[in-house]
PDB file of N, CA and C in Angstrom:
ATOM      1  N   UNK A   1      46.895 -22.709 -12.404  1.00  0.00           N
ATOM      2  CA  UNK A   1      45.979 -22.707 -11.281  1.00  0.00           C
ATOM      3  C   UNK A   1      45.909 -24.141 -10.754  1.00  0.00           C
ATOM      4  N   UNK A   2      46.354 -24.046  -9.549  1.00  0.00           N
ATOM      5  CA  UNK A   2      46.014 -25.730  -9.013  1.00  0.00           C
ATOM      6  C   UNK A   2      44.229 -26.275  -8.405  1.00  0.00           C
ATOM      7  N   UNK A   3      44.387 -27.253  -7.999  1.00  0.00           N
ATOM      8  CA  UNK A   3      42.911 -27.441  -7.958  1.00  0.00           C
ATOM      9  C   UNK A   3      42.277 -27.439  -6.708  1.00  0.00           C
ATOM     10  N   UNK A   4      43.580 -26.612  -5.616  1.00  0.00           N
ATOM     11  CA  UNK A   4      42.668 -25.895  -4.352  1.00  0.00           C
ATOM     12  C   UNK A   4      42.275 -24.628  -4.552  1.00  0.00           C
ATOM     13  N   UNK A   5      42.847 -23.880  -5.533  1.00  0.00           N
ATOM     14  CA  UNK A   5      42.464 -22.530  -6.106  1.00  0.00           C
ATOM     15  C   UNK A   5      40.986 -22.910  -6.402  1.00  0.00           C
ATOM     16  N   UNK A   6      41.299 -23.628  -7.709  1.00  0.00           N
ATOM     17  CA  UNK A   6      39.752 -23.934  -8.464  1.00  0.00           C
ATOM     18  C   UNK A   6      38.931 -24.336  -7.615  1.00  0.00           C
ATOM     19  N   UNK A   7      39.147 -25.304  -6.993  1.00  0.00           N
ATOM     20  CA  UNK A   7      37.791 -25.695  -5.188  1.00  0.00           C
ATOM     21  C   UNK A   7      37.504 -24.518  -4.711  1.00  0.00           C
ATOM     22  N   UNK A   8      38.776 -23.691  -4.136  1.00  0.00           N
ATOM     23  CA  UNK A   8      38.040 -22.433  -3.374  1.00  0.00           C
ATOM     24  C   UNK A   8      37.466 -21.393  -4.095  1.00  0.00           C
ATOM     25  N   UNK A   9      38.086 -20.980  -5.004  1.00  0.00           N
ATOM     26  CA  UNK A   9      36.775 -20.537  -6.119  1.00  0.00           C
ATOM     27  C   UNK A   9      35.393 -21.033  -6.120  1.00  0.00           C
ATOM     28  N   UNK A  10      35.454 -22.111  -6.529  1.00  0.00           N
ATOM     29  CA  UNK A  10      34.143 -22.807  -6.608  1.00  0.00           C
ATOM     30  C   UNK A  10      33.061 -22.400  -5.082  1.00  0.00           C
ATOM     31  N   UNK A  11      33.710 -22.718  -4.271  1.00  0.00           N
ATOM     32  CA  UNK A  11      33.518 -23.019  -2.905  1.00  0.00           C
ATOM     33  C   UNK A  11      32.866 -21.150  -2.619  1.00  0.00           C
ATOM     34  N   UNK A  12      33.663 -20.352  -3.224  1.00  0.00           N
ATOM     35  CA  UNK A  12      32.631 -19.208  -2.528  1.00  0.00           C
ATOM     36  C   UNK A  12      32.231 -18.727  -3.672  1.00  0.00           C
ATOM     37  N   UNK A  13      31.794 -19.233  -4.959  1.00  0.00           N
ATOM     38  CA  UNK A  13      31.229 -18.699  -5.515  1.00  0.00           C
ATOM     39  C   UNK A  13      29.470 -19.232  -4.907  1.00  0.00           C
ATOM     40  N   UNK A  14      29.633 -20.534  -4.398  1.00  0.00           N
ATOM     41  CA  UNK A  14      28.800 -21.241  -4.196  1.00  0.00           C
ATOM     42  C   UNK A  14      27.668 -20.649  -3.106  1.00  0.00           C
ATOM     43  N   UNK A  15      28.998 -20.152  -2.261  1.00  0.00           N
ATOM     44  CA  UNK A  15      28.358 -19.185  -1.139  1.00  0.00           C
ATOM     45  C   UNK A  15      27.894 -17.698  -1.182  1.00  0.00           C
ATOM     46  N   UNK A  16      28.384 -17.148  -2.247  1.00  0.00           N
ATOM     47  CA  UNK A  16      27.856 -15.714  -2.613  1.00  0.00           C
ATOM     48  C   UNK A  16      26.643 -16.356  -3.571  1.00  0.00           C
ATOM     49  N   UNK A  17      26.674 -16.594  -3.919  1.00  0.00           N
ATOM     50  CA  UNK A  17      24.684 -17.568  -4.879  1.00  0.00           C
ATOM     51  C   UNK A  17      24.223 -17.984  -3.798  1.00  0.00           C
ATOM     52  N   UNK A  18      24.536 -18.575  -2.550  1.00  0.00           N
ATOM     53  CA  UNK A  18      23.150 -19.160  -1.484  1.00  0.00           C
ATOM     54  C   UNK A  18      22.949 -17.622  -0.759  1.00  0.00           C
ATOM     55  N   UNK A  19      23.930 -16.405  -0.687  1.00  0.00           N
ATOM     56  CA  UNK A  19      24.079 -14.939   0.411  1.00  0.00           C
ATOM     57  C   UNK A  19      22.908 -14.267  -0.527  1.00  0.00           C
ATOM     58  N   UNK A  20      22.838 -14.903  -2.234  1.00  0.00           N
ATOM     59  CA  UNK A  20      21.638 -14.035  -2.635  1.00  0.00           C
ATOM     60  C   UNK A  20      20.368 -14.945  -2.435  1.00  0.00           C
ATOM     61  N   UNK A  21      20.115 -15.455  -1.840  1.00  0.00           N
ATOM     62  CA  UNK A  21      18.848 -16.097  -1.742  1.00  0.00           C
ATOM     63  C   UNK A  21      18.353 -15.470  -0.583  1.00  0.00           C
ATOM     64  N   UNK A  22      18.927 -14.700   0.274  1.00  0.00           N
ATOM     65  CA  UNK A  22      18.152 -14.224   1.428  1.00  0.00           C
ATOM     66  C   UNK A  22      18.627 -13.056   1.902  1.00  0.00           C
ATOM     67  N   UNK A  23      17.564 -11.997   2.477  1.00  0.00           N
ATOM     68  CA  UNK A  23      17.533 -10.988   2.398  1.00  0.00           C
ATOM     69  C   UNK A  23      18.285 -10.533   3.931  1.00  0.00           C
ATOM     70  N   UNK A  24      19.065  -9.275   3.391  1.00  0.00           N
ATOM     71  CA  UNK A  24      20.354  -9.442   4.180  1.00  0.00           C
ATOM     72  C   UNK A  24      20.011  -7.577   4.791  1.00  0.00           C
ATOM     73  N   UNK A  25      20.092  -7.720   6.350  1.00  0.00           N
ATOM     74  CA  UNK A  25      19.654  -6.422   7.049  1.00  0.00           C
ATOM     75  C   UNK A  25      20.829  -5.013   6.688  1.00  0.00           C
ATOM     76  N   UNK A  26      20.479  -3.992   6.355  1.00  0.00           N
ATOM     77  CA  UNK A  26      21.432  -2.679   5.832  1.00  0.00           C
ATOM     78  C   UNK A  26      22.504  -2.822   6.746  1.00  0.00           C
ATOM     79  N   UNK A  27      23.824  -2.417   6.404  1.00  0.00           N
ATOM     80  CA  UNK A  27      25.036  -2.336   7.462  1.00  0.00           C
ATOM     81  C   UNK A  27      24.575  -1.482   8.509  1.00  0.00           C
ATOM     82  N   UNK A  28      23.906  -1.084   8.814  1.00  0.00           N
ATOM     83  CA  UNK A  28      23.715   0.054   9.810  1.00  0.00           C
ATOM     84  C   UNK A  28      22.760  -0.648  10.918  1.00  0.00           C
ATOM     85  N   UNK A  29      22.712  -1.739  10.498  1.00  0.00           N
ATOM     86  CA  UNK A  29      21.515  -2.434  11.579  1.00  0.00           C
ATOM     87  C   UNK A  29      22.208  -3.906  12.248  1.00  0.00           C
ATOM     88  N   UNK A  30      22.302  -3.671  13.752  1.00  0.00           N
ATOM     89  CA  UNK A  30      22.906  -4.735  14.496  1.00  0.00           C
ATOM     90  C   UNK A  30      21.493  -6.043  14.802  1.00  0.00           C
ATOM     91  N   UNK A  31      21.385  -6.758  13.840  1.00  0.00           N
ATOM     92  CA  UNK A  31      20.177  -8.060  13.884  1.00  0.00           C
ATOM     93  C   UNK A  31      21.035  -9.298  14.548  1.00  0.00           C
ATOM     94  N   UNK A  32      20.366  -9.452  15.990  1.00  0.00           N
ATOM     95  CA  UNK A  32      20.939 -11.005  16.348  1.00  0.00           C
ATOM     96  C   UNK A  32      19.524 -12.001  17.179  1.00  0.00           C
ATOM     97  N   UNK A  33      20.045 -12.809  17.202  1.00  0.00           N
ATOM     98  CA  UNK A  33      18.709 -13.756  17.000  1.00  0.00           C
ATOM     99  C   UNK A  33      17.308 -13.700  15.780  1.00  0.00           C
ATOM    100  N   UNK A  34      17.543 -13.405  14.409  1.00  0.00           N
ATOM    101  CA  UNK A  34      16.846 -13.473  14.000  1.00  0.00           C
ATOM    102  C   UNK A  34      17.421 -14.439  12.939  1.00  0.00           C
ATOM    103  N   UNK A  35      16.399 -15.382  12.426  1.00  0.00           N
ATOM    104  CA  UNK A  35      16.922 -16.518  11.334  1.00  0.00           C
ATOM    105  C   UNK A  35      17.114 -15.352   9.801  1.00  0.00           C
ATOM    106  N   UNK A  36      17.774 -16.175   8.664  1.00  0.00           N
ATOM    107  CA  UNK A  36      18.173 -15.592   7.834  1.00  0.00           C
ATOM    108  C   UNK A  36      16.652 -15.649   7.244  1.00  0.00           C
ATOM    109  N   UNK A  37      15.782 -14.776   6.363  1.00  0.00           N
ATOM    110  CA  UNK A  37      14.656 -14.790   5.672  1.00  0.00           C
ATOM    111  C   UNK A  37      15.064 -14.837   3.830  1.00  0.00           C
ATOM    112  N   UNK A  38      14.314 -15.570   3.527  1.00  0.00           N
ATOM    113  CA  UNK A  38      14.383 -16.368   1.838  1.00  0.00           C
ATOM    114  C   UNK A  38      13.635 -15.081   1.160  1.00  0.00           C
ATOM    115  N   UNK A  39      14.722 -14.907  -0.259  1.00  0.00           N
ATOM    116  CA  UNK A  39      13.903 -14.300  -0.633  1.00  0.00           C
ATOM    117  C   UNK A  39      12.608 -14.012  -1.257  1.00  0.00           C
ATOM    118  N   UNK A  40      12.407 -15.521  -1.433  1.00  0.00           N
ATOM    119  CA  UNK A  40      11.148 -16.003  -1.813  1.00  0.00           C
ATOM    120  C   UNK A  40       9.673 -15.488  -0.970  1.00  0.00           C
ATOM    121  N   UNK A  41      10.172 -15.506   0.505  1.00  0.00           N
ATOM    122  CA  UNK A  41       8.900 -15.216   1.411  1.00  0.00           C
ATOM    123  C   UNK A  41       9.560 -13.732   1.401  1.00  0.00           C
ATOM    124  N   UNK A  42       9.896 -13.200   1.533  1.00  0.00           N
ATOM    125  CA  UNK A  42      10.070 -11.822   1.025  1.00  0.00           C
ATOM    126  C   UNK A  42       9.073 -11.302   0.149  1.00  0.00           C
ATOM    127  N   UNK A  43       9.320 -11.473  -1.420  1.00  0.00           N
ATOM    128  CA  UNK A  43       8.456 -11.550  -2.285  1.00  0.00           C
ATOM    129  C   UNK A  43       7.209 -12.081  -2.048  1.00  0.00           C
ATOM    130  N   UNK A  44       6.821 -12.834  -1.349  1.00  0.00           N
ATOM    131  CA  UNK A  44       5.446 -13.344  -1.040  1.00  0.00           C
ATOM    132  C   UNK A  44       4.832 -12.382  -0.178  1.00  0.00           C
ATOM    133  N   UNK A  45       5.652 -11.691   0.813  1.00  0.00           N
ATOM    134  CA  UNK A  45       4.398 -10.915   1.620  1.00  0.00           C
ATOM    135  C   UNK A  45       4.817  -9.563   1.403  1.00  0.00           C
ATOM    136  N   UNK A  46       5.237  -9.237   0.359  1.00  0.00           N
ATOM    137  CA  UNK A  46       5.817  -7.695  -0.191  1.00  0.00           C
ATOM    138  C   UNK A  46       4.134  -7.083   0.264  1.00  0.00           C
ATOM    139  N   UNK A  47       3.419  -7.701  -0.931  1.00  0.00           N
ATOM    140  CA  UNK A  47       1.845  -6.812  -1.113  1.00  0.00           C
ATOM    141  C   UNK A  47       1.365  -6.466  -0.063  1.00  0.00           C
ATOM    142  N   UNK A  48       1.370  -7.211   1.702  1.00  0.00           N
ATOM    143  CA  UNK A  48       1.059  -7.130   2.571  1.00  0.00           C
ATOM    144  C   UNK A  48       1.805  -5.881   2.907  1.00  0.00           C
ATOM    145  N   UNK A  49       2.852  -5.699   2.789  1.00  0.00           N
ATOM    146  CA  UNK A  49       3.166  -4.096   3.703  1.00  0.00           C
ATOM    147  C   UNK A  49       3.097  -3.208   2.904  1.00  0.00           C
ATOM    148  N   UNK A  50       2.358  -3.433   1.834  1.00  0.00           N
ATOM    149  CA  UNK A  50       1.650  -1.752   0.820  1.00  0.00           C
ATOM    150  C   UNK A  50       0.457  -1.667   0.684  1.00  0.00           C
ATOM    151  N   UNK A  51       0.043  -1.022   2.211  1.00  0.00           N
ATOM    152  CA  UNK A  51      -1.399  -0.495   2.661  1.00  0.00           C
ATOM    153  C   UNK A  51      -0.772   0.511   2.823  1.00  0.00           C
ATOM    154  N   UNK A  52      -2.536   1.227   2.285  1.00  0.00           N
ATOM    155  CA  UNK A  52      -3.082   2.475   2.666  1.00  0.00           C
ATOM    156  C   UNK A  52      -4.108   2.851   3.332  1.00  0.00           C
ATOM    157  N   UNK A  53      -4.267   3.438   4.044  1.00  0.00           N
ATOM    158  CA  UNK A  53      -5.453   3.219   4.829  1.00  0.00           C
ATOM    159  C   UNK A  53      -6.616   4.426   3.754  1.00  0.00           C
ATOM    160  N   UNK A  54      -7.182   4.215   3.927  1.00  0.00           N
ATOM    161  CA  UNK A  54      -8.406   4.408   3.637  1.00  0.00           C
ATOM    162  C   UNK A  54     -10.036   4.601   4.799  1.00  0.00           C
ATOM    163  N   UNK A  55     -11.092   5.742   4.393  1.00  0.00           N
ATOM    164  CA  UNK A  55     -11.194   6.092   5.184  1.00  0.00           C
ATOM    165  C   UNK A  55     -13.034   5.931   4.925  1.00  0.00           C
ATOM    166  N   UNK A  56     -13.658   5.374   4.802  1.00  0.00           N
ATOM    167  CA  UNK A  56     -14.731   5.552   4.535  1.00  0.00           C
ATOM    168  C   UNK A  56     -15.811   6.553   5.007  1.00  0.00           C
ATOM    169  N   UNK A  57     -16.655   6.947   4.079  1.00  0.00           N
ATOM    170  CA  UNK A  57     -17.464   8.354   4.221  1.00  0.00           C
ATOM    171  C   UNK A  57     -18.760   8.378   3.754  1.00  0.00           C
ATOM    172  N   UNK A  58     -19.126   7.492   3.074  1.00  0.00           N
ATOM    173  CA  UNK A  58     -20.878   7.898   3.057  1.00  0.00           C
ATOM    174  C   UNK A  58     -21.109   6.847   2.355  1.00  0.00           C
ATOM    175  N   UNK A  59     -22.393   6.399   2.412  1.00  0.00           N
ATOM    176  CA  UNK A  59     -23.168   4.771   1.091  1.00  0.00           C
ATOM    177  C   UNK A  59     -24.086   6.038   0.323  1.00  0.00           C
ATOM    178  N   UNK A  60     -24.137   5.985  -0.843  1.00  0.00           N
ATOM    179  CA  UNK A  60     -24.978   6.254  -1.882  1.00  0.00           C
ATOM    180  C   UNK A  60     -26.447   5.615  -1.182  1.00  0.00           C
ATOM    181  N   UNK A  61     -27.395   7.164  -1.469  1.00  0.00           N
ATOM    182  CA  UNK A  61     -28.240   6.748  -0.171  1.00  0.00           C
ATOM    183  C   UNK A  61     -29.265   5.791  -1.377  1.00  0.00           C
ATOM    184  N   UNK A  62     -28.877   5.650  -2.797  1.00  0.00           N
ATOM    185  CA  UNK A  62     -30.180   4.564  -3.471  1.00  0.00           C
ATOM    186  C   UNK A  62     -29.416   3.510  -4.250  1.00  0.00           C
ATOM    187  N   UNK A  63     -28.331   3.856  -4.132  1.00  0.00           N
ATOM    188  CA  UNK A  63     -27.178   3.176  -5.118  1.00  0.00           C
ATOM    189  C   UNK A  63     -26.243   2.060  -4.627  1.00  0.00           C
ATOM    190  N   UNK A  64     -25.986   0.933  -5.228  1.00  0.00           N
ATOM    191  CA  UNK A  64     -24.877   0.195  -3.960  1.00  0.00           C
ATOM    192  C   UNK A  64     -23.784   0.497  -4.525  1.00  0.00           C
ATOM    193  N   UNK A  65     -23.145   1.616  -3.800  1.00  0.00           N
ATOM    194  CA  UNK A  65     -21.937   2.790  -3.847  1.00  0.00           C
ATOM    195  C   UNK A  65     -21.434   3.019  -2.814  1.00  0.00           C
ATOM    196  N   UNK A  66     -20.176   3.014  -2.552  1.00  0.00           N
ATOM    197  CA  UNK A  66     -19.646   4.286  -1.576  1.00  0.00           C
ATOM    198  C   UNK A  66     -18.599   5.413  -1.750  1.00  0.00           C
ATOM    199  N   UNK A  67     -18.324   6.365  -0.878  1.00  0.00           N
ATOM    200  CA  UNK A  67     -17.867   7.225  -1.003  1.00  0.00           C
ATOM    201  C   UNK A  67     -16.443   6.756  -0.109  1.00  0.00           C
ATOM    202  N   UNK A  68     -15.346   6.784  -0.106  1.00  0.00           N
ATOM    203  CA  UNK A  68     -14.286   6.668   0.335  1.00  0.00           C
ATOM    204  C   UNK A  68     -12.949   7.569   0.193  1.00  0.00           C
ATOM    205  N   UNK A  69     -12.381   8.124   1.484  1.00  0.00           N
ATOM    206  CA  UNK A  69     -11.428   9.046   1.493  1.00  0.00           C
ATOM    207  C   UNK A  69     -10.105   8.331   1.437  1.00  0.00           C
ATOM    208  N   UNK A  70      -9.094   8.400   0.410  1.00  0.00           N
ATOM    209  CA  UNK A  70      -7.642   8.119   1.079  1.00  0.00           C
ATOM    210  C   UNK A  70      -6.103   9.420   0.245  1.00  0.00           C
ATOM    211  N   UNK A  71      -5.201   9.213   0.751  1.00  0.00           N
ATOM    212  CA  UNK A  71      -3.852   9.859  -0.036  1.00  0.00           C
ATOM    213  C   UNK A  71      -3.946   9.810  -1.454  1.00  0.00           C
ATOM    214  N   UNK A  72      -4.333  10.299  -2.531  1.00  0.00           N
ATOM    215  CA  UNK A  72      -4.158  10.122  -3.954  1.00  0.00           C
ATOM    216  C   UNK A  72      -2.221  10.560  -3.973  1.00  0.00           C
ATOM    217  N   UNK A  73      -2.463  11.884  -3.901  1.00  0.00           N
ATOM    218  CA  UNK A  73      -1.361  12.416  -4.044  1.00  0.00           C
ATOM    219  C   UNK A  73      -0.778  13.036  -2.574  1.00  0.00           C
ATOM    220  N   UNK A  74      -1.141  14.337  -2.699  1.00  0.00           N
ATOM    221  CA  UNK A  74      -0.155  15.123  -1.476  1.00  0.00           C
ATOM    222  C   UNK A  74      -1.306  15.542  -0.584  1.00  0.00           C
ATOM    223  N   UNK A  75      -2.564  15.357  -0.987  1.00  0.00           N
ATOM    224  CA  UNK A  75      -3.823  15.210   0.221  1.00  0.00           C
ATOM    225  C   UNK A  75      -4.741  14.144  -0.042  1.00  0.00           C
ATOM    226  N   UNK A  76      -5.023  14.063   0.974  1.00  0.00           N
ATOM    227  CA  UNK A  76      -6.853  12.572   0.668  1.00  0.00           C
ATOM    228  C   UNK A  76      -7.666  13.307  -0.215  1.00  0.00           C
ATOM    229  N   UNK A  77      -8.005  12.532  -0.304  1.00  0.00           N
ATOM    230  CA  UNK A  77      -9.227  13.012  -1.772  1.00  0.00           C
ATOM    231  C   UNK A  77     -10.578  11.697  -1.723  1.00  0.00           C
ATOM    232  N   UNK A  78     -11.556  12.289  -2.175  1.00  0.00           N
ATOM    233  CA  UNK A  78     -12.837  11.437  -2.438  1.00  0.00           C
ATOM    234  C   UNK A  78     -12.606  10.271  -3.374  1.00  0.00           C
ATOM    235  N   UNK A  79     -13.246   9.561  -3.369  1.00  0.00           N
ATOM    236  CA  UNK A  79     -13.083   8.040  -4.334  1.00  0.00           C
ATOM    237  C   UNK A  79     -14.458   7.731  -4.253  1.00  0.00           C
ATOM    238  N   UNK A  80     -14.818   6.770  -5.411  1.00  0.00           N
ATOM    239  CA  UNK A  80     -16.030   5.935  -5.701  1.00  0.00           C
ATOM    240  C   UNK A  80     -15.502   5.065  -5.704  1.00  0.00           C
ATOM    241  N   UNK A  81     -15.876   3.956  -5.268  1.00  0.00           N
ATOM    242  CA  UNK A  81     -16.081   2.340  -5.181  1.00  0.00           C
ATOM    243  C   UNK A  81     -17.567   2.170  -5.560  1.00  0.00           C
ATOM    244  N   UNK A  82     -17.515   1.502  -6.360  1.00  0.00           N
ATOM    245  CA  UNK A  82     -18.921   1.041  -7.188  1.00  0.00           C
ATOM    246  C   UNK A  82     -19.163  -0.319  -6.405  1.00  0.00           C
ATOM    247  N   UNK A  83     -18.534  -1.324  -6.547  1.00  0.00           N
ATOM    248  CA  UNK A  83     -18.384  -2.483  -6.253  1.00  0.00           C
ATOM    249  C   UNK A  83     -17.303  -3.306  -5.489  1.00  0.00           C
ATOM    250  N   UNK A  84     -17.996  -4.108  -4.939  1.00  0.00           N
ATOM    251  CA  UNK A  84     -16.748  -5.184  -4.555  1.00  0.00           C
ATOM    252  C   UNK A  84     -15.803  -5.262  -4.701  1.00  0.00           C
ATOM    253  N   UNK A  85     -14.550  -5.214  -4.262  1.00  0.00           N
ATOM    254  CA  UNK A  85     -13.145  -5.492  -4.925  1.00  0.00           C
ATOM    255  C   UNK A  85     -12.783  -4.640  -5.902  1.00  0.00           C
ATOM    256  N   UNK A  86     -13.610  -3.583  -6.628  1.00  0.00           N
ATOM    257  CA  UNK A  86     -13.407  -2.594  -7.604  1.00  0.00           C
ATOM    258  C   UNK A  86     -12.202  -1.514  -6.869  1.00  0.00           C
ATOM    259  N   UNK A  87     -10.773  -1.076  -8.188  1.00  0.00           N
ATOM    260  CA  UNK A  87     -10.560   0.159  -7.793  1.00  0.00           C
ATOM    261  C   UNK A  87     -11.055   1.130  -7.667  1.00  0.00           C
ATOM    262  N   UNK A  88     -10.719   1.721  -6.572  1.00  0.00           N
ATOM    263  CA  UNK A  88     -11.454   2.963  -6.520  1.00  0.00           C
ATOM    264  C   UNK A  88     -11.661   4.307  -7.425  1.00  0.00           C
ATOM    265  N   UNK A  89     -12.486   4.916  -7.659  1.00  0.00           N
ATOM    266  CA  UNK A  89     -11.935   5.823  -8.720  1.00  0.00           C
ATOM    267  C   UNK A  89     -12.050   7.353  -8.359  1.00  0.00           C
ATOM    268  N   UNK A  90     -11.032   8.036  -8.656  1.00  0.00           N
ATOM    269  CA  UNK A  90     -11.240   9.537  -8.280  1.00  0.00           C
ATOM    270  C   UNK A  90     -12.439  10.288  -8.475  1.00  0.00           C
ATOM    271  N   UNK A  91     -12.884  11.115  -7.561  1.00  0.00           N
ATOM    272  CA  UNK A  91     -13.986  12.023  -7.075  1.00  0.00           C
ATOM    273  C   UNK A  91     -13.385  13.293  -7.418  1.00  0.00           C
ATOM    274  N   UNK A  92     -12.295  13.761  -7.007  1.00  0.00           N
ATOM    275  CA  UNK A  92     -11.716  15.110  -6.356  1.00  0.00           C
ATOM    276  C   UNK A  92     -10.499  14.895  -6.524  1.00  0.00           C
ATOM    277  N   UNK A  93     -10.161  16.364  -7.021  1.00  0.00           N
ATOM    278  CA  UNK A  93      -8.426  16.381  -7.388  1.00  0.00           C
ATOM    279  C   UNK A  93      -8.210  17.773  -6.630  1.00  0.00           C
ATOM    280  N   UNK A  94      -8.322  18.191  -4.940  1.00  0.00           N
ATOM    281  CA  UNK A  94      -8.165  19.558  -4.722  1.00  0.00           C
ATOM    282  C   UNK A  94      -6.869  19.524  -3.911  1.00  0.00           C
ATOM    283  N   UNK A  95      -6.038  20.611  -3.797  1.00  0.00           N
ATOM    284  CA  UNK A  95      -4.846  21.009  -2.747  1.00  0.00           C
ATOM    285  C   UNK A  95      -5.081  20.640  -2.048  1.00  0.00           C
ATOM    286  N   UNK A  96      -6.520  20.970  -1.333  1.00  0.00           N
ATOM    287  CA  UNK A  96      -6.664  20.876   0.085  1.00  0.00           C
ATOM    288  C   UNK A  96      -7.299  19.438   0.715  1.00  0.00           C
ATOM    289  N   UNK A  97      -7.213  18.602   1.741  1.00  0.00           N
ATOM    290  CA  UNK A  97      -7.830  17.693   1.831  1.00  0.00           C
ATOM    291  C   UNK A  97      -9.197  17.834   2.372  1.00  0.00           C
ATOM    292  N   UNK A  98     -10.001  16.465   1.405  1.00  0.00           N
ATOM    293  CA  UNK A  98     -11.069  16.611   1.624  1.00  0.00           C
ATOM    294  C   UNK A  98     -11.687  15.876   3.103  1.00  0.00           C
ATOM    295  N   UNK A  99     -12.221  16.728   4.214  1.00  0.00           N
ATOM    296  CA  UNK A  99     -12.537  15.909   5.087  1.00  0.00           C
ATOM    297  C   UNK A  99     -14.270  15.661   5.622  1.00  0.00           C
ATOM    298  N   UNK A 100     -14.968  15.951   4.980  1.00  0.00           N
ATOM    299  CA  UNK A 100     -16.405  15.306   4.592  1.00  0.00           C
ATOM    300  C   UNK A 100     -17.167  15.957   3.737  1.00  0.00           C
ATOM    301  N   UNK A 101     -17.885  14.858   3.735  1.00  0.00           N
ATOM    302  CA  UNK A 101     -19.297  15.223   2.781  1.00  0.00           C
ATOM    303  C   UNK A 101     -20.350  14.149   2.506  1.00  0.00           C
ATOM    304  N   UNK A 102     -21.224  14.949   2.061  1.00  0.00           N
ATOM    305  CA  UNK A 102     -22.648  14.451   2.502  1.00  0.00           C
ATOM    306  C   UNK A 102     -23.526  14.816   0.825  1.00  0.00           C
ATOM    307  N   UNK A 103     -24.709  13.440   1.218  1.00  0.00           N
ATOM    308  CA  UNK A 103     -25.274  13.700  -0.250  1.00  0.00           C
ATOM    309  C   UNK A 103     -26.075  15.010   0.169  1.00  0.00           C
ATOM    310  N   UNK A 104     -26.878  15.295  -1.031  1.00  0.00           N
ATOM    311  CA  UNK A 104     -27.772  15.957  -0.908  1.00  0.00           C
ATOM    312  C   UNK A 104     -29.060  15.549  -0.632  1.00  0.00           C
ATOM    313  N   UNK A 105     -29.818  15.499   0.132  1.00  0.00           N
ATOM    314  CA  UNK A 105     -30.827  15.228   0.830  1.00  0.00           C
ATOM    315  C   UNK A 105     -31.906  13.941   0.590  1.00  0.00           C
ATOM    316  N   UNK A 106     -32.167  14.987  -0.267  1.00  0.00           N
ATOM    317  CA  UNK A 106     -33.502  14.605  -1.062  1.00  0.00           C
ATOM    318  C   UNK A 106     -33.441  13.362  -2.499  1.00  0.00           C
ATOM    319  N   UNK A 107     -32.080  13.490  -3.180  1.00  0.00           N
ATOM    320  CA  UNK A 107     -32.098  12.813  -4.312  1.00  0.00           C
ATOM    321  C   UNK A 107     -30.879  12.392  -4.609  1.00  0.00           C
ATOM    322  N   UNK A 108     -30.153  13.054  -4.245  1.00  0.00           N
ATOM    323  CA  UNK A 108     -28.688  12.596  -4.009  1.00  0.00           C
ATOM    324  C   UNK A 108     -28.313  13.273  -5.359  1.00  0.00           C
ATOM    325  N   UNK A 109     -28.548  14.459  -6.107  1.00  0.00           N
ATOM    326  CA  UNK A 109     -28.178  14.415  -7.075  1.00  0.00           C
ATOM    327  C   UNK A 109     -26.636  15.094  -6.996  1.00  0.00           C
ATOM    328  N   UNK A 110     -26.377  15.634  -5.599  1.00  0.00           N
ATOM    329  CA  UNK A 110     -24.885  16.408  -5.646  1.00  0.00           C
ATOM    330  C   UNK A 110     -24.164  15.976  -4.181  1.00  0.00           C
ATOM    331  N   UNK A 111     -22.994  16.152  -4.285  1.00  0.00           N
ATOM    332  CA  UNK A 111     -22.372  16.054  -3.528  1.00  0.00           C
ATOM    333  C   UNK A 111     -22.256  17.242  -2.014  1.00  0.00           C
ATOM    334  N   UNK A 112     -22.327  17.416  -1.113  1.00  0.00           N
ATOM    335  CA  UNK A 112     -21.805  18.683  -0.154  1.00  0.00           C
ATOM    336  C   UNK A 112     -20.762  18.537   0.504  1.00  0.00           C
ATOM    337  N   UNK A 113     -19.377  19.463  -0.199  1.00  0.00           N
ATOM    338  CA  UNK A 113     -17.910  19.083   0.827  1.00  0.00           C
ATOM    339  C   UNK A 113     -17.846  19.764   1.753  1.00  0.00           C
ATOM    340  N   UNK A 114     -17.397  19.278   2.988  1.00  0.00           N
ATOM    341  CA  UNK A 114     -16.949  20.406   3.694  1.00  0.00           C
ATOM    342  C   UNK A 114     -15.115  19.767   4.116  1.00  0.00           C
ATOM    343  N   UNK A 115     -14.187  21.054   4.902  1.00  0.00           N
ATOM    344  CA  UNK A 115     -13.339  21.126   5.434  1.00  0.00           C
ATOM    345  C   UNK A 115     -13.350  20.231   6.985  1.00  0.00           C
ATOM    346  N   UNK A 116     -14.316  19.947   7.379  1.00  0.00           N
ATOM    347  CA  UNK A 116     -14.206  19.186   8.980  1.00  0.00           C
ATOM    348  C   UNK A 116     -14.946  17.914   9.077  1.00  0.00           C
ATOM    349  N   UNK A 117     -15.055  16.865   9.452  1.00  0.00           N
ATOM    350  CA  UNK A 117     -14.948  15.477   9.724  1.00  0.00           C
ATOM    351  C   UNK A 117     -17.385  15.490   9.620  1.00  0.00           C
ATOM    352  N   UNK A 118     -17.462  16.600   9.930  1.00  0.00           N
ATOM    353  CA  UNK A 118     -19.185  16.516   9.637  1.00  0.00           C
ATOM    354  C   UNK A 118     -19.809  17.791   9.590  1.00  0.00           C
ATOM    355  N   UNK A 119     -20.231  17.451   7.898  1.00  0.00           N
ATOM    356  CA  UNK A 119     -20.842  18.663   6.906  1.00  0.00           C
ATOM    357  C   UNK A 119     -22.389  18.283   7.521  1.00  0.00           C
ATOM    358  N   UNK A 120     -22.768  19.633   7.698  1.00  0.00           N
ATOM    359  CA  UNK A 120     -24.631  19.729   8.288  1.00  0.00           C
ATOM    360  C   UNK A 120     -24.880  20.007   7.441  1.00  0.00           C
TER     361      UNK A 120
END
């Protein structure tokens, strides 16, 4: 092996290690004018594009609580949020999605679901 072999070796190995540092658009996509993106800021704003929306639905009428709707699985479902920054925690595990509900009046001791956006 002479030592323009070994250079050009070197030379694109050098360049396939800098092609993985940045994140490279699927063959199926014609990208022009856009700078190459690191994969570093990649990884940095991953968390930002894994929202869910979420739907809020009632305050615990004595409690600092709320009631919150989002996708668990294959329908929205009820959630408790107790607190601040707390995960939310499952209410309801039904087929169907849940689309309101309301305490019970007087004491709040139960929940009332209904099928449409406002349970009377």
């Amino acid at each position: 092996m002479n030592l323009f072999t070994l250079l050009s070796a070197l030379v694109l190995l050098c360049v396939d290690i800098q092609a993985q540092d940045f994140i490279r658009p699927n063959s199926h996509l014609s990208v022009t004018g856009v700078p190459p993106i690191p994969v570093e800021i990649a990884k940095a704003v991953k968390p930002y594009g894994d929202v869910q929306p979420i739907s809020f639905m009632a305050w615990h009428p004595s409690e600092r609580r709320m009631l919150v709707n989002f996708r668990a699985r294959q329908t929205a479902q009820l959630h408790w949020v107790n607190a601040p920054g707390q995960k939310p925690e499952a209410l309801t595990d039904y087929a169907e999605t849940v689309r309101g509900v309301r305490f019970e009046p007087k004491q709040a001791k139960y929940l009332v679901l209904g099928d449409r956006k406002s349970v009377v």
